[in-house]
C-alpha atoms as a PDB file:
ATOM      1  CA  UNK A   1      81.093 101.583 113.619  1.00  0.00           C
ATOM      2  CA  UNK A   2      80.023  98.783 115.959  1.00  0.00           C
ATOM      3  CA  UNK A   3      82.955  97.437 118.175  1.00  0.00           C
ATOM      4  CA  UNK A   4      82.767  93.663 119.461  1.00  0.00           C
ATOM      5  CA  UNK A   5      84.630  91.926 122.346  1.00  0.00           C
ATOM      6  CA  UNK A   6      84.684  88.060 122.280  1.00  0.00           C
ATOM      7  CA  UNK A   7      86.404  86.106 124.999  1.00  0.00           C
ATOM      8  CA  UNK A   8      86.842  82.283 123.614  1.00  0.00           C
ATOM      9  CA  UNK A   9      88.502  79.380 124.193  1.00  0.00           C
ATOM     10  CA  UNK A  10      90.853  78.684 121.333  1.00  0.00           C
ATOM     11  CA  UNK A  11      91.574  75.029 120.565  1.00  0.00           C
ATOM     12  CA  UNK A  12      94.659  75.797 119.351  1.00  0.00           C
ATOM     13  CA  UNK A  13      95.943  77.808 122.173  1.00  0.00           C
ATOM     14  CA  UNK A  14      94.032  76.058 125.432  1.00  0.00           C
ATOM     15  CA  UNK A  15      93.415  79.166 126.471  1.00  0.00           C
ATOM     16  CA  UNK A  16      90.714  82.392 126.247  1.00  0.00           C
ATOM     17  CA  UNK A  17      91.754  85.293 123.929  1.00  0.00           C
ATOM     18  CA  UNK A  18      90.241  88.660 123.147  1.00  0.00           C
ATOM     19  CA  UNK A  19      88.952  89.311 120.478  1.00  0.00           C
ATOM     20  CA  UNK A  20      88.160  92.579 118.602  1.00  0.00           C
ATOM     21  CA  UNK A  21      85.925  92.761 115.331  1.00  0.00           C
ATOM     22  CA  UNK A  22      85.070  96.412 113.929  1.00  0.00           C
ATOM     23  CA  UNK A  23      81.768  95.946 112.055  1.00  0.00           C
ATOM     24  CA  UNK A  24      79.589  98.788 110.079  1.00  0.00           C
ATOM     25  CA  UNK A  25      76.642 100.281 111.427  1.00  0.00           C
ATOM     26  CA  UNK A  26      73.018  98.907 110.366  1.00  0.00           C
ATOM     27  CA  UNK A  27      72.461 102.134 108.386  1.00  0.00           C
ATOM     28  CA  UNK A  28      75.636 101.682 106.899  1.00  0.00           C
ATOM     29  CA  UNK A  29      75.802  98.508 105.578  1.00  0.00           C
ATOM     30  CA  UNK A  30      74.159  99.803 102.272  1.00  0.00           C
ATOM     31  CA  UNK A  31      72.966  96.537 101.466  1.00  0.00           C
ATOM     32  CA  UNK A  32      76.578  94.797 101.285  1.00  0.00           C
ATOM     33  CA  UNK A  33      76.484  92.133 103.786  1.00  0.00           C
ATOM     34  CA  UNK A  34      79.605  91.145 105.761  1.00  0.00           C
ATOM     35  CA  UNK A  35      80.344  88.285 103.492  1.00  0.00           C
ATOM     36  CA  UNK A  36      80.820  90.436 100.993  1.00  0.00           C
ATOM     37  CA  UNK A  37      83.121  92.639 102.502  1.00  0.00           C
ATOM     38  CA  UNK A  38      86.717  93.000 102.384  1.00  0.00           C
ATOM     39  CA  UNK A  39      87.922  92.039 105.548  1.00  0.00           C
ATOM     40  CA  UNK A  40      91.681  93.570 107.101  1.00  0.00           C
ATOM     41  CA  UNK A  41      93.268  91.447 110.044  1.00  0.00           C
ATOM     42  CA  UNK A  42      94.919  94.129 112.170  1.00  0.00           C
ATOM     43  CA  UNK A  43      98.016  92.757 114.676  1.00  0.00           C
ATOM     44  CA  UNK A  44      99.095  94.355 117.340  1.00  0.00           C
ATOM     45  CA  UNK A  45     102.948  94.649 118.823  1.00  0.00           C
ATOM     46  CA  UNK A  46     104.857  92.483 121.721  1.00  0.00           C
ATOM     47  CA  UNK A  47     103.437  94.912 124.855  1.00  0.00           C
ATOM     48  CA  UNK A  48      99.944  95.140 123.540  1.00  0.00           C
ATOM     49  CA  UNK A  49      96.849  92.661 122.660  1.00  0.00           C
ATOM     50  CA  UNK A  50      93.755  93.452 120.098  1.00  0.00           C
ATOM     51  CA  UNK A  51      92.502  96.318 121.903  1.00  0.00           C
ATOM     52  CA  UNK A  52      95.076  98.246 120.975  1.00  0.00           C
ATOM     53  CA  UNK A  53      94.464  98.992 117.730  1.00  0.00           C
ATOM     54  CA  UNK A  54      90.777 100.413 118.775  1.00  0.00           C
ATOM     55  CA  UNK A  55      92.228 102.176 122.008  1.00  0.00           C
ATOM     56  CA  UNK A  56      95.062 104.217 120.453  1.00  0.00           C
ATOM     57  CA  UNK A  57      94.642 104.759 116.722  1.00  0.00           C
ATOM     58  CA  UNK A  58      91.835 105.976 114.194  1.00  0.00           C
ATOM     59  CA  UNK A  59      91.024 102.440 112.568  1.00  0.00           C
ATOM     60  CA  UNK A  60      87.424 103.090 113.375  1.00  0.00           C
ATOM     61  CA  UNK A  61      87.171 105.844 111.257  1.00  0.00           C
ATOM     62  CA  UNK A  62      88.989 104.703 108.592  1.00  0.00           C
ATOM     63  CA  UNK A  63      87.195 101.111 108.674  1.00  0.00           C
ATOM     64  CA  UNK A  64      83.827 103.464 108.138  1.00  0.00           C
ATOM     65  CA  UNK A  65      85.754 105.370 105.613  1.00  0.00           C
ATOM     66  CA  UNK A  66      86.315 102.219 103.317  1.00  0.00           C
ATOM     67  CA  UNK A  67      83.607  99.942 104.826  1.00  0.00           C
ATOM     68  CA  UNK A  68      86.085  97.378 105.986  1.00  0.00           C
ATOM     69  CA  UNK A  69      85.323  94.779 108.783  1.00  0.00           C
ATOM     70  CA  UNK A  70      88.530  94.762 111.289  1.00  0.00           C
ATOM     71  CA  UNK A  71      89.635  91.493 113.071  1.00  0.00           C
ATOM     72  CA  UNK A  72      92.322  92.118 116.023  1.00  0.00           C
ATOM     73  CA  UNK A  73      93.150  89.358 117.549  1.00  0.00           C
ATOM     74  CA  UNK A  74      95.039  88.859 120.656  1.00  0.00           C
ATOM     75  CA  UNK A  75      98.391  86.478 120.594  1.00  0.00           C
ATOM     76  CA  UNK A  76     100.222  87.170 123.762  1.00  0.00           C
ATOM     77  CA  UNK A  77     103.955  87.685 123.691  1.00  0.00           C
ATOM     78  CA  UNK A  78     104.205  84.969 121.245  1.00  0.00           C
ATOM     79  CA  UNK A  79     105.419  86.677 117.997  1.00  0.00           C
ATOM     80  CA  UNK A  80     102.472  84.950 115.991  1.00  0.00           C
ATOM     81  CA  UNK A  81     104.460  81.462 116.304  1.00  0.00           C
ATOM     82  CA  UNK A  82     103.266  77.274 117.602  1.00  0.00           C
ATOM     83  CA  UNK A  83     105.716  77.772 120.337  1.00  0.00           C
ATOM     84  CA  UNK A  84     107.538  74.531 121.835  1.00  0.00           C
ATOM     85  CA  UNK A  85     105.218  74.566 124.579  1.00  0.00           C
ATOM     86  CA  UNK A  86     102.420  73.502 122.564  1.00  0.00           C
ATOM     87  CA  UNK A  87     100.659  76.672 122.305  1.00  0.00           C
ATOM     88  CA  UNK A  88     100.095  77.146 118.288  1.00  0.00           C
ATOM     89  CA  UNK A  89      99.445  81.024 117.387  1.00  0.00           C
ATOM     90  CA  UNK A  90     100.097  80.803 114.170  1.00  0.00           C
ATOM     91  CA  UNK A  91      97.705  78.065 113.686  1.00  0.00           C
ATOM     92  CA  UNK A  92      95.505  79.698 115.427  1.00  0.00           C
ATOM     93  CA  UNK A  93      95.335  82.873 113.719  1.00  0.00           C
ATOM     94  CA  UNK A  94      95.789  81.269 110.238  1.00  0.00           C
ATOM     95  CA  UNK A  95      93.233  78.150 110.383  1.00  0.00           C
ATOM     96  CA  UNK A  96      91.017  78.195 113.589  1.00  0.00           C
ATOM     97  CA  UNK A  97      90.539  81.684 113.959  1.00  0.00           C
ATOM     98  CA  UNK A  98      89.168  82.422 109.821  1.00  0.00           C
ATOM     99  CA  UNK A  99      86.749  79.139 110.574  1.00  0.00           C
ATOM    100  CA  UNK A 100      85.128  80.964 113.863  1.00  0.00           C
ATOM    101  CA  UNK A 101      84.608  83.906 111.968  1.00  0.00           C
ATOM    102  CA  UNK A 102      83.149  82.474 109.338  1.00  0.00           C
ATOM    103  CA  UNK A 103      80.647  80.187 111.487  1.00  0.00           C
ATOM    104  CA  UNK A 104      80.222  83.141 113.965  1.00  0.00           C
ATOM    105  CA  UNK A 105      79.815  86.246 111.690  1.00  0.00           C
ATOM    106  CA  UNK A 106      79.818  84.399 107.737  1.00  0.00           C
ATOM    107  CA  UNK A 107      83.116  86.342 107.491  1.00  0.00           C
ATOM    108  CA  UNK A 108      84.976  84.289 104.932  1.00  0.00           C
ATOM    109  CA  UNK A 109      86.417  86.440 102.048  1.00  0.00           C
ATOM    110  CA  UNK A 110      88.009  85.764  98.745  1.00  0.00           C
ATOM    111  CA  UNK A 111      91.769  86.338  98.564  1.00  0.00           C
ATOM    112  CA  UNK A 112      90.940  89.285  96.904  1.00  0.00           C
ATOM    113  CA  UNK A 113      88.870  90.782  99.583  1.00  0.00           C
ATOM    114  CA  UNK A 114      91.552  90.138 102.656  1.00  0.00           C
ATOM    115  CA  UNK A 115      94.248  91.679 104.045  1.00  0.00           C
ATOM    116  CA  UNK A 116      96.691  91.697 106.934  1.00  0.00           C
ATOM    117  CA  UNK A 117      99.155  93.785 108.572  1.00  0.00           C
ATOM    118  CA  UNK A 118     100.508  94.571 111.975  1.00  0.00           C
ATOM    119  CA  UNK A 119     103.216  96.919 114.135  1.00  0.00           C
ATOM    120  CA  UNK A 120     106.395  95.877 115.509  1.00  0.00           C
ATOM    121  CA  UNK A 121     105.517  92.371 116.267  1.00  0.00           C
ATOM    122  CA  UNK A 122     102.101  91.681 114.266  1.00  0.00           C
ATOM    123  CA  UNK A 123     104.347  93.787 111.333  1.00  0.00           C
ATOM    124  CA  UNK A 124     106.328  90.266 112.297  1.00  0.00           C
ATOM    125  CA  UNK A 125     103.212  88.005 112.107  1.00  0.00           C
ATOM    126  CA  UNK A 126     101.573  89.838 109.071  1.00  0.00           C
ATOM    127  CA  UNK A 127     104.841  88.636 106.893  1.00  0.00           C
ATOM    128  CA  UNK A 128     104.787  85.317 108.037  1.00  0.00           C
ATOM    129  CA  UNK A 129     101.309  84.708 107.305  1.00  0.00           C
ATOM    130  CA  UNK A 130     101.324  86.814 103.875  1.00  0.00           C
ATOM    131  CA  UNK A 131     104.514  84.971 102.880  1.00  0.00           C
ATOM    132  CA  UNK A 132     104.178  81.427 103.636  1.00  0.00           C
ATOM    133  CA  UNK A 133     100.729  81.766 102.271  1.00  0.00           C
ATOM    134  CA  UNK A 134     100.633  84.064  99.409  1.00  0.00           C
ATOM    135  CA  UNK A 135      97.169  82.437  98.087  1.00  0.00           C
ATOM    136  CA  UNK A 136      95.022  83.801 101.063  1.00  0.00           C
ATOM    137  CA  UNK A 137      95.976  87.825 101.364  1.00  0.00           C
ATOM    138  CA  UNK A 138      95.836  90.298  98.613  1.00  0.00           C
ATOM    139  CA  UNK A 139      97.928  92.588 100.441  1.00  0.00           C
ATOM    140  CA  UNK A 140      99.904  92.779 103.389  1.00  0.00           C
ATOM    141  CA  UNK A 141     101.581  95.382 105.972  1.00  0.00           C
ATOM    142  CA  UNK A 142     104.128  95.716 108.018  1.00  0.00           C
ATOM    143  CA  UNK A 143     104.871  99.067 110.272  1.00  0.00           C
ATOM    144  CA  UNK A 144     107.977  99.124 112.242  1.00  0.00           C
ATOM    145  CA  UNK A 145     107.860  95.100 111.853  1.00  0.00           C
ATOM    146  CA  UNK A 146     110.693  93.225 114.158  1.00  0.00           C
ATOM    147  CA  UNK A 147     110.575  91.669 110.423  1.00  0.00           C
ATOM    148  CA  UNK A 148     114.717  89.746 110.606  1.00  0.00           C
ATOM    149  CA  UNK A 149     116.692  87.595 112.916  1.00  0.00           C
ATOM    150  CA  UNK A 150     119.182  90.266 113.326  1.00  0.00           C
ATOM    151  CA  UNK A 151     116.936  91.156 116.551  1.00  0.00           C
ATOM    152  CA  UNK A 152     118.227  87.801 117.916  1.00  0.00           C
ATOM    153  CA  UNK A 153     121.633  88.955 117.254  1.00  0.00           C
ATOM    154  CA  UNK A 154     121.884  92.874 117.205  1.00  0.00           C
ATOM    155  CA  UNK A 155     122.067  93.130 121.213  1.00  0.00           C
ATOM    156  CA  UNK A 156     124.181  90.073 123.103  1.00  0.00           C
ATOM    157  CA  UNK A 157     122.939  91.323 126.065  1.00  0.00           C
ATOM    158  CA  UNK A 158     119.480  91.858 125.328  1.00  0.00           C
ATOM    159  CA  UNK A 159     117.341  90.531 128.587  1.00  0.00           C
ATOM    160  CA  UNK A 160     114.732  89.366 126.318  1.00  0.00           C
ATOM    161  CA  UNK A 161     116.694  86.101 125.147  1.00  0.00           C
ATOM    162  CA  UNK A 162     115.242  83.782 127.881  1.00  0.00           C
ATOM    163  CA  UNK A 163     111.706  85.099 126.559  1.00  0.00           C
ATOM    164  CA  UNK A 164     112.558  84.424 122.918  1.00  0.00           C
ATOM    165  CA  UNK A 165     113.697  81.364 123.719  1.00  0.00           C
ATOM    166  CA  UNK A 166     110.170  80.180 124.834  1.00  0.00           C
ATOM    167  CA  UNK A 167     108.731  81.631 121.822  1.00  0.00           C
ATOM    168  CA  UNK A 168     111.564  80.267 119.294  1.00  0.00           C
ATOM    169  CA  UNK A 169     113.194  77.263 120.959  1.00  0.00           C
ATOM    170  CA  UNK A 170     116.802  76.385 120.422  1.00  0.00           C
ATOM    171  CA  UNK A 171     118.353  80.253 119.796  1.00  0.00           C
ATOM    172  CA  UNK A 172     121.071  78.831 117.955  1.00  0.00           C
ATOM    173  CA  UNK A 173     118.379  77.574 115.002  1.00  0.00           C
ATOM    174  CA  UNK A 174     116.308  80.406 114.558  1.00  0.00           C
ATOM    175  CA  UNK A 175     118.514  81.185 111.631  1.00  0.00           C
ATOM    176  CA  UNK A 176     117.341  79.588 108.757  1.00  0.00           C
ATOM    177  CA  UNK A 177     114.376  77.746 110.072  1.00  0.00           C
ATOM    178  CA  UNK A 178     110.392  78.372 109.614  1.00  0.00           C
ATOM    179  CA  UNK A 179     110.685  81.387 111.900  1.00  0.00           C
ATOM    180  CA  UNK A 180     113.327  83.456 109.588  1.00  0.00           C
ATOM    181  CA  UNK A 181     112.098  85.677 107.527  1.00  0.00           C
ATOM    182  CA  UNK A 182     114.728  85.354 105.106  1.00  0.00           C
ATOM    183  CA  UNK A 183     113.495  81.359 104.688  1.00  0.00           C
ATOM    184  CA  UNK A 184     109.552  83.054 103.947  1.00  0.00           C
ATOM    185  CA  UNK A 185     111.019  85.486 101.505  1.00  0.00           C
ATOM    186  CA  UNK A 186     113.552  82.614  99.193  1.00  0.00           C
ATOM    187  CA  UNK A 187     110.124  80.626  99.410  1.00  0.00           C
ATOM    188  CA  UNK A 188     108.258  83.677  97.851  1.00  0.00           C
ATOM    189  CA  UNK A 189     110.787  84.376  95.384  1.00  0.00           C
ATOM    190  CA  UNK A 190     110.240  81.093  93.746  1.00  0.00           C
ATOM    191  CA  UNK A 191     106.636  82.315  92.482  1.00  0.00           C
ATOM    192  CA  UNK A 192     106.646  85.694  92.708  1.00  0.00           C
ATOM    193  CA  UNK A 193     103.867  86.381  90.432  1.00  0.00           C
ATOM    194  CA  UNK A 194     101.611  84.731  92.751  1.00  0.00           C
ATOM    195  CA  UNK A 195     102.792  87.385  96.001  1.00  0.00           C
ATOM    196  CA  UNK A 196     100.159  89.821  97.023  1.00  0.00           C
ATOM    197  CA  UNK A 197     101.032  93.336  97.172  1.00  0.00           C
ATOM    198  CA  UNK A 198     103.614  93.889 100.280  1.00  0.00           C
ATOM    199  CA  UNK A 199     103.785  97.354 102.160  1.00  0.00           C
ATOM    200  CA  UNK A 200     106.624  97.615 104.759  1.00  0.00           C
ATOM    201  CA  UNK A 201     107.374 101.212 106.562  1.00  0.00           C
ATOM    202  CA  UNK A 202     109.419 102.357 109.383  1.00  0.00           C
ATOM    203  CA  UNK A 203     110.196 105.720 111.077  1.00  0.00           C
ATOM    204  CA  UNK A 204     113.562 106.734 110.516  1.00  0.00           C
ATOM    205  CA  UNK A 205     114.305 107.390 114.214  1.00  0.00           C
ATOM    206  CA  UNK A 206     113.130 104.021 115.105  1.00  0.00           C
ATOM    207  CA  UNK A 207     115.634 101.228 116.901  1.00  0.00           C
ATOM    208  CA  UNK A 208     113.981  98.508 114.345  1.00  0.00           C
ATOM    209  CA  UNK A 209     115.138 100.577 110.922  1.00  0.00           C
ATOM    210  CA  UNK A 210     118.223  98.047 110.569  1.00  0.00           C
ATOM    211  CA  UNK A 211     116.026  95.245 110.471  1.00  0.00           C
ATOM    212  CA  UNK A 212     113.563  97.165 107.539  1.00  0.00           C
ATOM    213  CA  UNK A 213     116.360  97.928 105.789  1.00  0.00           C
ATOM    214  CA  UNK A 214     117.836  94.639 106.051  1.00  0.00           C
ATOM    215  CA  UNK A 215     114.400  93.216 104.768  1.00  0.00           C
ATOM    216  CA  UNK A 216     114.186  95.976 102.067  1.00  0.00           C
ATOM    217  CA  UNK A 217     117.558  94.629 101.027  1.00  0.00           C
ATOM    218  CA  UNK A 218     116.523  91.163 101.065  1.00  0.00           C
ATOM    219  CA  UNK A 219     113.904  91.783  98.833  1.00  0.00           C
ATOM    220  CA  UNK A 220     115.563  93.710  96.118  1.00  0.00           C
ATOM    221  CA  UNK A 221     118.443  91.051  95.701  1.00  0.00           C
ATOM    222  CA  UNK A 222     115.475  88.140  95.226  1.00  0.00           C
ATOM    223  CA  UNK A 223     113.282  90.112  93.041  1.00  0.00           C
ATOM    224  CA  UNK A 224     110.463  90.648  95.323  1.00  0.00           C
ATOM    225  CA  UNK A 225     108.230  93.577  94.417  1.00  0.00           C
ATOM    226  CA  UNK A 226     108.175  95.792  97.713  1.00  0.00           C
ATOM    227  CA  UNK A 227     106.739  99.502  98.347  1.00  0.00           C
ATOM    228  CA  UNK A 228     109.280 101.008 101.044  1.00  0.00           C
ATOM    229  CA  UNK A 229     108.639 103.833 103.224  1.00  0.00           C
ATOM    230  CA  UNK A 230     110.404 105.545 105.729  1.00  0.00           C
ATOM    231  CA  UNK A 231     109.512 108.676 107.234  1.00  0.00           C
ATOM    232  CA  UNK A 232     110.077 110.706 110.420  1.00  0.00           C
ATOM    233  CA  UNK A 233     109.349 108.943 113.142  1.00  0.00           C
ATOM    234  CA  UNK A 234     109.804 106.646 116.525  1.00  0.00           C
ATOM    235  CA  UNK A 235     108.060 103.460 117.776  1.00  0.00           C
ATOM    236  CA  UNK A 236     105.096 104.869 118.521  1.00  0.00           C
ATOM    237  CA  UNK A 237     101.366 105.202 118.067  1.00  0.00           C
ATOM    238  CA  UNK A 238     101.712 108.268 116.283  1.00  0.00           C
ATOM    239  CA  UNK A 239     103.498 106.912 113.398  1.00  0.00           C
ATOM    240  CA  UNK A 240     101.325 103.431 113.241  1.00  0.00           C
ATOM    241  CA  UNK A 241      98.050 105.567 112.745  1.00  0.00           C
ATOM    242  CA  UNK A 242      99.694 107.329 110.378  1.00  0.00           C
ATOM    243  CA  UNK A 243     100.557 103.824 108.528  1.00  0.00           C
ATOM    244  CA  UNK A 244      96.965 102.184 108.544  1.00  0.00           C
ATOM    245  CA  UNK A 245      95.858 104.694 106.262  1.00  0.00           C
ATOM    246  CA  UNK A 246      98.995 104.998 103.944  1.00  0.00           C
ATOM    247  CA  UNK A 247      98.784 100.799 103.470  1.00  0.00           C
ATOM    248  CA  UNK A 248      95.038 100.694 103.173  1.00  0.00           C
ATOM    249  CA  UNK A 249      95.953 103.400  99.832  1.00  0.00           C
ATOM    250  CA  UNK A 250      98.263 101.806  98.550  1.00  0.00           C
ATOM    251  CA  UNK A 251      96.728  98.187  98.888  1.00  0.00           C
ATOM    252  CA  UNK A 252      93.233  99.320  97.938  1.00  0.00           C
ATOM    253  CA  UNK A 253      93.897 101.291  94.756  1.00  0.00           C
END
């Protein structure tokens, strides 16, 4: 597989990002041209950027396996959000960043033919961006996802709350408001037919398992079709590589 670095200035952002794309090999594209591809946005976690991915895990080899074009993008510390500083992620990743690709690369695939999923923090911004807008993924996946606003509340004394507060704003409003995942999953639930398949996973010695479970239990009481999976294991590469291939199963059969 070919592996390409871009360094741009995103409008949305003001500022240059990294960017990873995972392409075939000329004698293996087998005549199926990247537009025709099915493309799998792959988000990495709060201490990493989209290197990560590439640097620590197989996703090479299984992008050759099922001739998949990989997009890692790099967001920062900003948990996929438009933070109150003006610096839109989410915008960025969800409008500005499909249009590049598709005037850079003619990337642009059917809802059918993209996914998304992430670790820890891009497990965060794969929901988000599957939820809120069902009518663009056909599956998305979430590995040890920080995927409830019970990490805002779970540890009082956590010395991260002046960081989230940059990302979030106000602390006090999170609940309830465009970045709770309980608000994207009553919003699904009103249509669930039109959901695409949703993968969420966590190792069962892993800090975040409260907040799968709590997800997991969200789900169930709303009717939202959800394939679960825990399994032994910590917050750690090991168990993400592990993940990629069980989601890209399960969303590809």
């Amino acid at each position: 597989m070919a592996v390409i670095r871009l360094d741009h200035i995103a409008e949305t952002t003001k500022v240059i990002l990294p960017l990873y794309v995972i392409l075939p090999d000329p004698g293996r594209m087998g005549g199926i041209p990247l537009s025709k591809r099915k493309v799998l946005y792959l988000l990495h976690g709060l201490s990493d950027d989209g290197s990560a991915w590439q640097r620590f895990s197989s996703i090479e080899v299984v992008a050759r396996d099922y001739g998949l074009v990989v997009v890692m993008p790099s967001v920062g510390r900003s948990f996929y959000t438009d933070m109150p500083n003006g610096q839109r992620f989410f915008s960025y990743l969800m409008d500005e960043l499909p249009q590049y690709l598709s005037d850079v690369f003619n990337i642009s695939p059917a809802r059918e033919d993209t996914l998304i999923a992430g670790l820890s923090m891009g497990g965060y911004g794969a929901l988000k961006a599957g939820l809120l807008y069902p009518e663009r993924f056909s599956a998305v996946g979430s590995f040890s996802g920080a995927i409830s606003m019970l990490l805002l509340t779970a540890r009082p004394d956590d010395p991260r709350y002046p960081e989230f507060t940059s990302i979030f704003g106000d602390l006090s409003k999170v609940t309830g408001s465009v970045h709770d995942p309980s608000i994207w999953l009553k919003q699904a639930s009103e249509n669930v037919s039109s959901l695409p398949k949703l993968y969420v996973s966590c190792g069962r010695q892993d800090d975040l398992l409260m907040l799968n479970r709590h997800f997991q239990s969200q789900c169930q009481s709303l009717g939202i079709p959800l394939e679960y999976r825990e399994g032994e294991g910590t917050h750690d590469w090991p168990f993400w590589d592990r993940q990629i291939s069980e989601f890209l199963k399960f969303a590809l059969a």
